[in-house]
N, C-alpha and C. Protein backbone atom coordinates (compact mmCIF):
# COMPACT_ATOMS: atom_id res chain seq x y z
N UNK A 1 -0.80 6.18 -15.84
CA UNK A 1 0.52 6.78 -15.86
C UNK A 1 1.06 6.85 -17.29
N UNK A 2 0.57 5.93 -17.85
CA UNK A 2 1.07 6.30 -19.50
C UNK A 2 0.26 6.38 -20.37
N UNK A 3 -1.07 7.15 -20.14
CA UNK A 3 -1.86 7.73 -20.93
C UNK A 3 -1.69 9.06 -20.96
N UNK A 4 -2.15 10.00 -22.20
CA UNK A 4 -2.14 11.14 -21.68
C UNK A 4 -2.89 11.86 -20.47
N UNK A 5 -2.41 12.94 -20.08
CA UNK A 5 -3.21 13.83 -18.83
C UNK A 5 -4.29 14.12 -19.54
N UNK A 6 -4.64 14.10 -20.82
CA UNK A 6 -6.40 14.58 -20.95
C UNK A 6 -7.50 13.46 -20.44
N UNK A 7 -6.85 12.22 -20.32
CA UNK A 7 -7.20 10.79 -20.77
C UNK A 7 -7.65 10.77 -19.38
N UNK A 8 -6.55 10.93 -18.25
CA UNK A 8 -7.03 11.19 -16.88
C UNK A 8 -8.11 11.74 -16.14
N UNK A 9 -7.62 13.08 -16.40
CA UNK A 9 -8.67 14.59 -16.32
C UNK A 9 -10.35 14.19 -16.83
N UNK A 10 -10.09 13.26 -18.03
CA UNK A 10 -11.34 13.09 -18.57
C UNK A 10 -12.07 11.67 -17.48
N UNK A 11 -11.28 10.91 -17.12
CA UNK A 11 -12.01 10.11 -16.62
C UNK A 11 -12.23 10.41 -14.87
N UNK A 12 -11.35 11.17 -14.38
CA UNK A 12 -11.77 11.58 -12.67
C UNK A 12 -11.77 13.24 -12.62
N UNK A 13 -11.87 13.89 -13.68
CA UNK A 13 -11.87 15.27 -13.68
C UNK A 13 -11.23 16.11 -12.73
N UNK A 14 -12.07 17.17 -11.84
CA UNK A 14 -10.89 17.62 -10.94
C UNK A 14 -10.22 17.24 -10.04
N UNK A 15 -10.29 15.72 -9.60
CA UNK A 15 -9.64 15.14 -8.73
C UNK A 15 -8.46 14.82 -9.59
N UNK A 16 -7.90 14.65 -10.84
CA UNK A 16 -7.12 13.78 -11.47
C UNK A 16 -5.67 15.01 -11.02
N UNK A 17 -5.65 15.88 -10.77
CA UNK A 17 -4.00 16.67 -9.91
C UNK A 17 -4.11 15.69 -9.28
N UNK A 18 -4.88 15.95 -8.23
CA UNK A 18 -4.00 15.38 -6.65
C UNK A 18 -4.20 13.71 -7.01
N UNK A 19 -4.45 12.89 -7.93
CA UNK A 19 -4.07 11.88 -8.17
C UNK A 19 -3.49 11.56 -8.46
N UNK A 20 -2.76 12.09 -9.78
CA UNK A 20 -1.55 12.06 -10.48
C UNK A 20 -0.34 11.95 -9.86
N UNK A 21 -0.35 12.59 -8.97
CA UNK A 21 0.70 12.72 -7.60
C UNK A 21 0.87 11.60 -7.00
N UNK A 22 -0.16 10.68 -6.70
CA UNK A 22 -0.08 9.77 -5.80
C UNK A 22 0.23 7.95 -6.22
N UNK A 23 -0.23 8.55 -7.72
CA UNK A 23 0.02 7.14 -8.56
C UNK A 23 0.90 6.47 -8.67
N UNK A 24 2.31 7.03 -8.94
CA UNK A 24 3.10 5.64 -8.89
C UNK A 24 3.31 5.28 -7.16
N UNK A 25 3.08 6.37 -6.03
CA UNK A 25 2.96 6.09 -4.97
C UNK A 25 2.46 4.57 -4.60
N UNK A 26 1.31 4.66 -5.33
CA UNK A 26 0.06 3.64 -4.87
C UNK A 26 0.59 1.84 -5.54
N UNK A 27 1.21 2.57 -6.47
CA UNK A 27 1.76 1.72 -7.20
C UNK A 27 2.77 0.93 -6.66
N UNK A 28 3.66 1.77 -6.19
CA UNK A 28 4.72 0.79 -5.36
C UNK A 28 4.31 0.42 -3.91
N UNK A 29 3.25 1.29 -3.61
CA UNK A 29 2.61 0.68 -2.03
C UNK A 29 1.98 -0.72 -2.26
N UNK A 30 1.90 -0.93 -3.62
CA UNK A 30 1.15 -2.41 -3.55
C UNK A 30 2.46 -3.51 -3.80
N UNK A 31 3.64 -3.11 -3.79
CA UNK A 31 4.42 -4.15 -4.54
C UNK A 31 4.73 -4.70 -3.06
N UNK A 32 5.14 -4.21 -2.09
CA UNK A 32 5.06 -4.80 -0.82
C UNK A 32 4.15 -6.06 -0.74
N UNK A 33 3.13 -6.04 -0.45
CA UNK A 33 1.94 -7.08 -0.14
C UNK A 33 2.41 -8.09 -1.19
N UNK A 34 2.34 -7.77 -2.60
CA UNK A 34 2.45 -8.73 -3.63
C UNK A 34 3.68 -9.45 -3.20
N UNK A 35 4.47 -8.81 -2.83
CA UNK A 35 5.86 -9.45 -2.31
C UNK A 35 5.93 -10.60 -0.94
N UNK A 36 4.47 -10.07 -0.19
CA UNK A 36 4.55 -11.43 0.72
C UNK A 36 3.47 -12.30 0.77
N UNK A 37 3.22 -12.68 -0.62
CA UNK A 37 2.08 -13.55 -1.04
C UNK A 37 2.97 -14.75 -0.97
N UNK A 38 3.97 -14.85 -1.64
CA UNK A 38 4.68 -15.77 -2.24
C UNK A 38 4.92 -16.57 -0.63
N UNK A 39 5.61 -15.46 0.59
CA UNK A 39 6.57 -17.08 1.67
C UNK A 39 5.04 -17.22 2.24
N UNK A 40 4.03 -15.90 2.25
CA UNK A 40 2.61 -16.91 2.88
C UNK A 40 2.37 -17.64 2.39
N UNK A 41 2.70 -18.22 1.06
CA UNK A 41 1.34 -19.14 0.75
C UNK A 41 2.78 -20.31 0.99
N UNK A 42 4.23 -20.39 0.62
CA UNK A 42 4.93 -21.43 1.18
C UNK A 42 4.35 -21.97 2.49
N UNK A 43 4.58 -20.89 3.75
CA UNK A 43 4.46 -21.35 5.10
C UNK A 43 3.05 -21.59 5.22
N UNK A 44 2.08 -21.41 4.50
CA UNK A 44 0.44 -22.13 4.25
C UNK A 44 0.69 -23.88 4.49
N UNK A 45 1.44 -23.82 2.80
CA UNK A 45 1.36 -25.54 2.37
C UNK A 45 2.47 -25.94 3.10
N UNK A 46 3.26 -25.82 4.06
CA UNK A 46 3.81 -26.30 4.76
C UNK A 46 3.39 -26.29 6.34
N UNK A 47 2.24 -25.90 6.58
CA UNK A 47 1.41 -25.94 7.50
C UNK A 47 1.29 -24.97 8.65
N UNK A 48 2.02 -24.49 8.57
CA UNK A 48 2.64 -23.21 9.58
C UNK A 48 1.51 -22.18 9.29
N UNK A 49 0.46 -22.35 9.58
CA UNK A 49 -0.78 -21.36 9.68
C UNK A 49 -0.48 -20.19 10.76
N UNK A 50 -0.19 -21.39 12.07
CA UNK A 50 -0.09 -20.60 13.26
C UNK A 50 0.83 -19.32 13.06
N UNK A 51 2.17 -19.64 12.54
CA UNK A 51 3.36 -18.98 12.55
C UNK A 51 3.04 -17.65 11.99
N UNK A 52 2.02 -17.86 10.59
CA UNK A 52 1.86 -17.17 9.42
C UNK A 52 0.56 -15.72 10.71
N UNK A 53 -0.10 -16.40 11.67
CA UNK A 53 -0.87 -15.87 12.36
C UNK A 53 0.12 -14.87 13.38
N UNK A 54 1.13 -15.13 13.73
CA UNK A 54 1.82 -14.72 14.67
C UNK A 54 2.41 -13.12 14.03
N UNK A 55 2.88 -13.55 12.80
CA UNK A 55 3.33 -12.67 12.04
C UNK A 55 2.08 -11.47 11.60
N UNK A 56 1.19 -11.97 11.02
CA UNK A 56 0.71 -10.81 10.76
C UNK A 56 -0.16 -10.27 12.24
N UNK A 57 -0.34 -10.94 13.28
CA UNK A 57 -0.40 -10.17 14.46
C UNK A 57 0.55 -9.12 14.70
N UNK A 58 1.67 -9.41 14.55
CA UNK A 58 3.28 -8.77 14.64
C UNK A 58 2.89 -6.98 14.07
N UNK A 59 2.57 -7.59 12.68
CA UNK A 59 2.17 -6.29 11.78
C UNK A 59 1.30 -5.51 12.25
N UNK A 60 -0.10 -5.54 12.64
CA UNK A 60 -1.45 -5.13 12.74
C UNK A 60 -1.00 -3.63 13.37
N UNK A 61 0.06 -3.13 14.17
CA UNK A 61 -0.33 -2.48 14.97
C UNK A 61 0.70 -1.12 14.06
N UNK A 62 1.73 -1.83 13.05
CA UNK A 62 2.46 -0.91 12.27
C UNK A 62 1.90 -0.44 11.24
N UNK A 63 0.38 -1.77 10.57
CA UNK A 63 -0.49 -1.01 9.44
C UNK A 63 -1.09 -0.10 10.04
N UNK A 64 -1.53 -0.06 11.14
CA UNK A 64 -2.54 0.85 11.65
C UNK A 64 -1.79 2.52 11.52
N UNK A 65 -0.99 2.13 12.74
CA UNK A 65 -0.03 3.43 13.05
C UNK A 65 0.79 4.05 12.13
N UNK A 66 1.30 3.40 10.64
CA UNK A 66 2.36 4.27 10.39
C UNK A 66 1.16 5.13 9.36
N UNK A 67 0.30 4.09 8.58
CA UNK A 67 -0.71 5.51 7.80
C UNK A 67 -1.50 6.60 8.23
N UNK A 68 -1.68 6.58 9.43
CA UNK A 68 -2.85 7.56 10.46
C UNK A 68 -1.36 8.50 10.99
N UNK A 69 0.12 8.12 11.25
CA UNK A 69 0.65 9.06 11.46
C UNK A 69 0.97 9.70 9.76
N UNK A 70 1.38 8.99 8.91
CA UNK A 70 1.47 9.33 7.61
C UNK A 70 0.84 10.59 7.18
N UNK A 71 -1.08 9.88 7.61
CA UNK A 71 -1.96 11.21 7.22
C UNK A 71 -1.76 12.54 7.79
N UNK A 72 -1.40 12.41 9.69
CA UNK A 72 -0.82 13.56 10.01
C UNK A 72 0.30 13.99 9.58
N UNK A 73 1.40 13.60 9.11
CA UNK A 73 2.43 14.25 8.67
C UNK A 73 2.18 14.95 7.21
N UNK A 74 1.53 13.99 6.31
CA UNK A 74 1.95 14.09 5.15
C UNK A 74 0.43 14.26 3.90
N UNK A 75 -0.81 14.25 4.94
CA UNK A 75 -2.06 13.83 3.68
C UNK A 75 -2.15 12.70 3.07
N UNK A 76 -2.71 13.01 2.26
CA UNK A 76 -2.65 11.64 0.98
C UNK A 76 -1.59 10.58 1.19
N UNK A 77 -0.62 11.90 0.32
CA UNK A 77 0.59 11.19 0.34
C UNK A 77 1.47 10.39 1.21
N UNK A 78 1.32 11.23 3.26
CA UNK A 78 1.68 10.22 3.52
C UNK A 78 1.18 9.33 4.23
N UNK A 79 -0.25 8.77 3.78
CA UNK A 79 -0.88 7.60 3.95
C UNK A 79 -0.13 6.63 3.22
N UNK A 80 -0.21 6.84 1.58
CA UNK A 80 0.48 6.10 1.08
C UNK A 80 1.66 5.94 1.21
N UNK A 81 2.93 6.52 1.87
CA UNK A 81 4.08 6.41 2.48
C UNK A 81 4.31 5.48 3.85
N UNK A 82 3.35 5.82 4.21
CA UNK A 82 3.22 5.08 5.45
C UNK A 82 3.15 3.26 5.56
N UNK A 83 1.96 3.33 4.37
CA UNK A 83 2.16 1.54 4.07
C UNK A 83 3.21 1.41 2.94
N UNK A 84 3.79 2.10 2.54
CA UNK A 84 5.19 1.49 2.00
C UNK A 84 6.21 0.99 3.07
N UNK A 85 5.77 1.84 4.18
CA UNK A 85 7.33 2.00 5.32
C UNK A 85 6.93 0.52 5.77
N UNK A 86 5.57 -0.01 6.09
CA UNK A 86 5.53 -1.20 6.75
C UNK A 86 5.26 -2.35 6.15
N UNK A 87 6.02 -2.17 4.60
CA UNK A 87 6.39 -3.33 4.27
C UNK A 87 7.55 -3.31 3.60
């Protein structure tokens, strides 16, 4: 994102459009997860495995569904929209 576009182009060639597009996308689709490293690994060392199990059971069925509807709505893009929404 803060190199130039030749810098891009040169390293994924004609894929680097429809990437460019999606990058800071991808970018903030990861800040989610990074964001629930931190109370998992609390409720880890405080032993609550189970709890920590319950929860991401909870999730499983919103990672699935919101990017596969994402892709139908939106492509690429809203794959990557999709796991933003479910976190």
């Amino acid at each position: 994102m803060l190199l130039p576009t030749d810098f891009g182009a040169a390293l994924l060639g004609d894929t680097w459009n429809e990437t460019r597009d999606l990058l800071l996308l991808a970018v903030v689709a990861q800040v989610g997860p990074g964001l629930a490293v931190g109370p998992a690994a609390v409720l880890y060392a405080f032993g609550k495995t189970r709890l920590t199990f319950w929860i991401n059971l909870f999730f499983v069925p919103f990672l699935l569904a919101c990017p596969v509807t994402g892709l139908f709505v939106g492509g690429a893009k809203g794959v990557v929209v999709g796991n933003i929404i479910v976190f």
